[in-house]
PDB file of N, CA and C in Angstrom:
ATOM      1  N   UNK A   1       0.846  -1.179   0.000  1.00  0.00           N
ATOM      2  CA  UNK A   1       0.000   0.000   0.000  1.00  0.00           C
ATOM      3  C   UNK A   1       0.891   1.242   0.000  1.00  0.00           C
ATOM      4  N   UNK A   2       0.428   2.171  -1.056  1.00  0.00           N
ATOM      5  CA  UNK A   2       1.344   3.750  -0.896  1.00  0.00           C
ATOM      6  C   UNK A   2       0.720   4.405  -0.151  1.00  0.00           C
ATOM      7  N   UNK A   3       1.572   4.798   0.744  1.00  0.00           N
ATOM      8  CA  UNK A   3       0.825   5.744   1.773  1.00  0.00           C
ATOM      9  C   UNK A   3       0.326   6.911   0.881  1.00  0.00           C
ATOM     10  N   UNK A   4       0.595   7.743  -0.444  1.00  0.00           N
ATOM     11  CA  UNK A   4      -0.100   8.256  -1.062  1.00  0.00           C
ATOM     12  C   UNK A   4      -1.830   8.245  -1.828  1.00  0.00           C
ATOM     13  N   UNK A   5      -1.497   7.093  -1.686  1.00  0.00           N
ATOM     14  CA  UNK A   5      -2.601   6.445  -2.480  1.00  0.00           C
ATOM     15  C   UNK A   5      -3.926   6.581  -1.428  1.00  0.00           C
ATOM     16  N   UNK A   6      -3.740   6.001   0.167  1.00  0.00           N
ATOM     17  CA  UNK A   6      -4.670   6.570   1.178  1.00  0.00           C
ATOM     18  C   UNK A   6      -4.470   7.208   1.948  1.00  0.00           C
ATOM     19  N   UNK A   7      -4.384   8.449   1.554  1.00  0.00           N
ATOM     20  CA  UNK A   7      -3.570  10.006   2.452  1.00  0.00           C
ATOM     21  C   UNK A   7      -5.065   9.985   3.240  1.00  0.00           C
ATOM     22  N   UNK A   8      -6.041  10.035   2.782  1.00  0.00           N
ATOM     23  CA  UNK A   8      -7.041  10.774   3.138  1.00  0.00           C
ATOM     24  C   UNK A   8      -7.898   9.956   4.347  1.00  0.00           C
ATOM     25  N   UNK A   9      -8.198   8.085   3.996  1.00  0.00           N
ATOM     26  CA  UNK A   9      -8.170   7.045   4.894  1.00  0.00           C
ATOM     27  C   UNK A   9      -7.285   7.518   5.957  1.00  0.00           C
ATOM     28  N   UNK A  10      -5.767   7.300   5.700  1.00  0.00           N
ATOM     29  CA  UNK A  10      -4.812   7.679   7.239  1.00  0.00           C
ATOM     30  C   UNK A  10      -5.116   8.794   7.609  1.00  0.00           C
ATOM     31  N   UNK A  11      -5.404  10.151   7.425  1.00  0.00           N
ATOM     32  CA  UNK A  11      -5.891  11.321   8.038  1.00  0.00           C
ATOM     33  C   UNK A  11      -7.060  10.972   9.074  1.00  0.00           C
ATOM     34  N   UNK A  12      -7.944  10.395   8.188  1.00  0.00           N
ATOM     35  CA  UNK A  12      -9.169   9.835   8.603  1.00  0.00           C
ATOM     36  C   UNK A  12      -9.002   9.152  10.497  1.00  0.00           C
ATOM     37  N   UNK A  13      -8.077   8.276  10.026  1.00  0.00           N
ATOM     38  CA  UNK A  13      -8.544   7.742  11.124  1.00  0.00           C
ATOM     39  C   UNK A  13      -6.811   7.989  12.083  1.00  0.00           C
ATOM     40  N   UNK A  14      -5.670   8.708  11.841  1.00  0.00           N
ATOM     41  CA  UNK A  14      -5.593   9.492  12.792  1.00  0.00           C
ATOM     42  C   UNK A  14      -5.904  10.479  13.408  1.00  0.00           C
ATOM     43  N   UNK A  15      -7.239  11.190  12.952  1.00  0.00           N
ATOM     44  CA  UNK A  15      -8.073  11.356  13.635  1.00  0.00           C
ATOM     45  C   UNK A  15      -9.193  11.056  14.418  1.00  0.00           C
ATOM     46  N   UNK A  16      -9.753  10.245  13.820  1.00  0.00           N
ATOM     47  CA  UNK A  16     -10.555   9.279  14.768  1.00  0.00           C
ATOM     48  C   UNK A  16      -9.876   9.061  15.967  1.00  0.00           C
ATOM     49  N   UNK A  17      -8.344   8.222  16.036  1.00  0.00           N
ATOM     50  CA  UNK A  17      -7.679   7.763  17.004  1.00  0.00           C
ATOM     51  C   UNK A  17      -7.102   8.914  17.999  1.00  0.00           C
ATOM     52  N   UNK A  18      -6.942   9.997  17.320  1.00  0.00           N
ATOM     53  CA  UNK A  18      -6.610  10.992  18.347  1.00  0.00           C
ATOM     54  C   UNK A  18      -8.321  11.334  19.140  1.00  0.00           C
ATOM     55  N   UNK A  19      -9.183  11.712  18.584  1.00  0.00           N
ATOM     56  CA  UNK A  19     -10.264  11.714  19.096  1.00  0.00           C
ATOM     57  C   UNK A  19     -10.758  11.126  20.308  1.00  0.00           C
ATOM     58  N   UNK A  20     -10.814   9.951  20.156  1.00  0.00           N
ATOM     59  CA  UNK A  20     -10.756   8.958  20.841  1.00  0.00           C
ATOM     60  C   UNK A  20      -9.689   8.842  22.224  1.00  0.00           C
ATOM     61  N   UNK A  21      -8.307   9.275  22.051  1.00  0.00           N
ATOM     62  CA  UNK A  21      -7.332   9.433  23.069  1.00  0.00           C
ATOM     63  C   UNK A  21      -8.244  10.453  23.676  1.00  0.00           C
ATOM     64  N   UNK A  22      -8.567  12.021  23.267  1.00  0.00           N
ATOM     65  CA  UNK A  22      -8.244  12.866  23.969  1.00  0.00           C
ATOM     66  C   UNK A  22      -9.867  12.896  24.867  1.00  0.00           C
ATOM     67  N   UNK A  23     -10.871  11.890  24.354  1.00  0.00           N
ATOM     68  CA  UNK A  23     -12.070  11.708  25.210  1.00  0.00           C
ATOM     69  C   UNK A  23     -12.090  11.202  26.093  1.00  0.00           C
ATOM     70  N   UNK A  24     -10.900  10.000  26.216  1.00  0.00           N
ATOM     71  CA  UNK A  24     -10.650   9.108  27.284  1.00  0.00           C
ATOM     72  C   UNK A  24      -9.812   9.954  28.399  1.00  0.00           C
ATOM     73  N   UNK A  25      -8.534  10.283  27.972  1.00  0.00           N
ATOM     74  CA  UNK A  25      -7.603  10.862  28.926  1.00  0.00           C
ATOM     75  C   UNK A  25      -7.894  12.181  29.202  1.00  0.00           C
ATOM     76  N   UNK A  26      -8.782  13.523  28.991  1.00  0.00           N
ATOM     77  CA  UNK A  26      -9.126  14.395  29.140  1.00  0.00           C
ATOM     78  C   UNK A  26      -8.085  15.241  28.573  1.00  0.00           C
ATOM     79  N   UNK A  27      -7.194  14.885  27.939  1.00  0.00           N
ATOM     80  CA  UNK A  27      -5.988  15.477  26.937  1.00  0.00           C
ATOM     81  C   UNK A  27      -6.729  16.910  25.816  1.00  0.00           C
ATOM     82  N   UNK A  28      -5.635  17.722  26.491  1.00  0.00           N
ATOM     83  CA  UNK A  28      -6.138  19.470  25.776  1.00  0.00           C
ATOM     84  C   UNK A  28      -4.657  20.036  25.711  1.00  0.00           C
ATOM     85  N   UNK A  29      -4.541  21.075  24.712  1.00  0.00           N
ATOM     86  CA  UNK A  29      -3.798  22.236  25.077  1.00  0.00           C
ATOM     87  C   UNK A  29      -4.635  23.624  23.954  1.00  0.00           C
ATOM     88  N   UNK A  30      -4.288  24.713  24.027  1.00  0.00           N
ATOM     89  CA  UNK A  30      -4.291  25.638  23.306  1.00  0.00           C
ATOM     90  C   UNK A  30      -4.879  25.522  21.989  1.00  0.00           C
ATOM     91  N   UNK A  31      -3.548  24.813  21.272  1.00  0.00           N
ATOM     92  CA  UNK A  31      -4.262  24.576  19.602  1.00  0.00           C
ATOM     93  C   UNK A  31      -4.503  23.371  19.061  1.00  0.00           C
ATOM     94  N   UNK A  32      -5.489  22.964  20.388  1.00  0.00           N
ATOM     95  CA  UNK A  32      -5.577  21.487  19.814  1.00  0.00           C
ATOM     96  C   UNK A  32      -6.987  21.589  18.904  1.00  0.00           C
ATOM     97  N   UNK A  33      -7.601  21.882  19.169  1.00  0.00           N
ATOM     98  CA  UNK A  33      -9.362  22.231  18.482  1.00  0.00           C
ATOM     99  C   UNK A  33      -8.725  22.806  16.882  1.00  0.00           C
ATOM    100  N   UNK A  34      -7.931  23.898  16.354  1.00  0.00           N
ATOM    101  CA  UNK A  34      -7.290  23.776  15.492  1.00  0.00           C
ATOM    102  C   UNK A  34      -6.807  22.632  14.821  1.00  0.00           C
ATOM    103  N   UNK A  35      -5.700  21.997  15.197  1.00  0.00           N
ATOM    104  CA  UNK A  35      -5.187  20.981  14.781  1.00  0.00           C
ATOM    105  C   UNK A  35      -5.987  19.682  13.851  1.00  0.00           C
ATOM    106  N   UNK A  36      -7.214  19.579  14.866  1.00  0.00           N
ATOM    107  CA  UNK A  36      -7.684  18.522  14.568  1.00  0.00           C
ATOM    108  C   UNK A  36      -9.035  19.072  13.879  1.00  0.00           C
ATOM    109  N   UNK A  37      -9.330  20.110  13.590  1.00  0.00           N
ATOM    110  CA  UNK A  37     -10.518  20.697  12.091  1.00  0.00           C
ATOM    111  C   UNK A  37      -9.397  20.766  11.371  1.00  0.00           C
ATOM    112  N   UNK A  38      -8.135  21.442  11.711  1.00  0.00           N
ATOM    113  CA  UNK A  38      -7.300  20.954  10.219  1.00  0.00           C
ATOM    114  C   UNK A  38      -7.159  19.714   9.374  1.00  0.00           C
ATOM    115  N   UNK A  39      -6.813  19.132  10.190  1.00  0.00           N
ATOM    116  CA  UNK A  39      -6.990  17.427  10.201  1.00  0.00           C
ATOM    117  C   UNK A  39      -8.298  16.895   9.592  1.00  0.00           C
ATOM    118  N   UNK A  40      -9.562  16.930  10.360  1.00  0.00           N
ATOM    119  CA  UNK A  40     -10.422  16.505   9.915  1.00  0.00           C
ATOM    120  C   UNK A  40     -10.938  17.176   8.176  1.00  0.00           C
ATOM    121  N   UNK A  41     -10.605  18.457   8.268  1.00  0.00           N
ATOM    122  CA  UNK A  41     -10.866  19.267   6.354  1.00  0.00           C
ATOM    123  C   UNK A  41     -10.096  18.692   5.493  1.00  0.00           C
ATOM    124  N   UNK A  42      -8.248  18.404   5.969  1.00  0.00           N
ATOM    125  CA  UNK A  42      -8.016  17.702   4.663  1.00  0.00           C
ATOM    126  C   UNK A  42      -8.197  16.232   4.797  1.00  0.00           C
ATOM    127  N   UNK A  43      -9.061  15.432   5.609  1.00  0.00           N
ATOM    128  CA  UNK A  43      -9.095  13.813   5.357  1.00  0.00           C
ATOM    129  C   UNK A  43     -10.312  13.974   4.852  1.00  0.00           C
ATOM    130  N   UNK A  44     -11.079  15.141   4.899  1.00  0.00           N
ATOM    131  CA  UNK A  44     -12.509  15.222   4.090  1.00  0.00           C
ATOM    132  C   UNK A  44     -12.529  15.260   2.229  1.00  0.00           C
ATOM    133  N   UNK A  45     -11.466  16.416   2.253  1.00  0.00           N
ATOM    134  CA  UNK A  45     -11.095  16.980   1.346  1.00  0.00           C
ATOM    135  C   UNK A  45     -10.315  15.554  -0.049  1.00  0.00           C
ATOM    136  N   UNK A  46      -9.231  14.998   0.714  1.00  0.00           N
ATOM    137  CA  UNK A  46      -8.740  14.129  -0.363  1.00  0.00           C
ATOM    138  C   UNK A  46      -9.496  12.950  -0.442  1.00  0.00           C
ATOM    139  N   UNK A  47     -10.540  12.392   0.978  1.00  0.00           N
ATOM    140  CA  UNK A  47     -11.324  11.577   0.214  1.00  0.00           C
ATOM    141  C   UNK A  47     -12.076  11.748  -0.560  1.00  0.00           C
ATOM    142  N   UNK A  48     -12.403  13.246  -1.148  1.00  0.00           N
ATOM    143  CA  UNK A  48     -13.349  13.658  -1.748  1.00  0.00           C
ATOM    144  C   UNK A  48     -13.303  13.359  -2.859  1.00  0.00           C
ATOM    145  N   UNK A  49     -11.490  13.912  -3.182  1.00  0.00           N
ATOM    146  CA  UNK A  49     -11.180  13.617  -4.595  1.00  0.00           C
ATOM    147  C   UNK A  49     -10.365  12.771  -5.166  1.00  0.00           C
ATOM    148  N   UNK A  50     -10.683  11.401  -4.228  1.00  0.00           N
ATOM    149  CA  UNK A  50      -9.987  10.144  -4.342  1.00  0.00           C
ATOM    150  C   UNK A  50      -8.855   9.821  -3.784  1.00  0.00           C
ATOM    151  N   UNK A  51      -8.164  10.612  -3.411  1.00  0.00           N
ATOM    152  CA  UNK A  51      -6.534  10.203  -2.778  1.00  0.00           C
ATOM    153  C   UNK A  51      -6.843   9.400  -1.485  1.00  0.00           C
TER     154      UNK A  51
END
């Protein structure tokens, strides 16, 4: 598998998995709410347009 090929899958669900950490452990800082709408727009974005 090229990690190119499912950029948007692995975005996907290292976000999910961070998600998931930071509900359990109560894990925050500053620019985390950033980080992870960044995250979540481009795993939206390249599954959109196939990558």
């Amino acid at each position: 598998m090229k990690l190119t090929k499912n950029l948007g899958m692995l975005l996907l669900s290292i976000w999910l998995i961070l998600t998931g950490l930071i509900a359990l452990t109560s894990f925050s800082f500053q620019g985390l709410p950033l980080i992870m709408g960044i995250i979540a727009i481009a795993a939206g974005v390249l599954i959109l347009v196939g990558r």
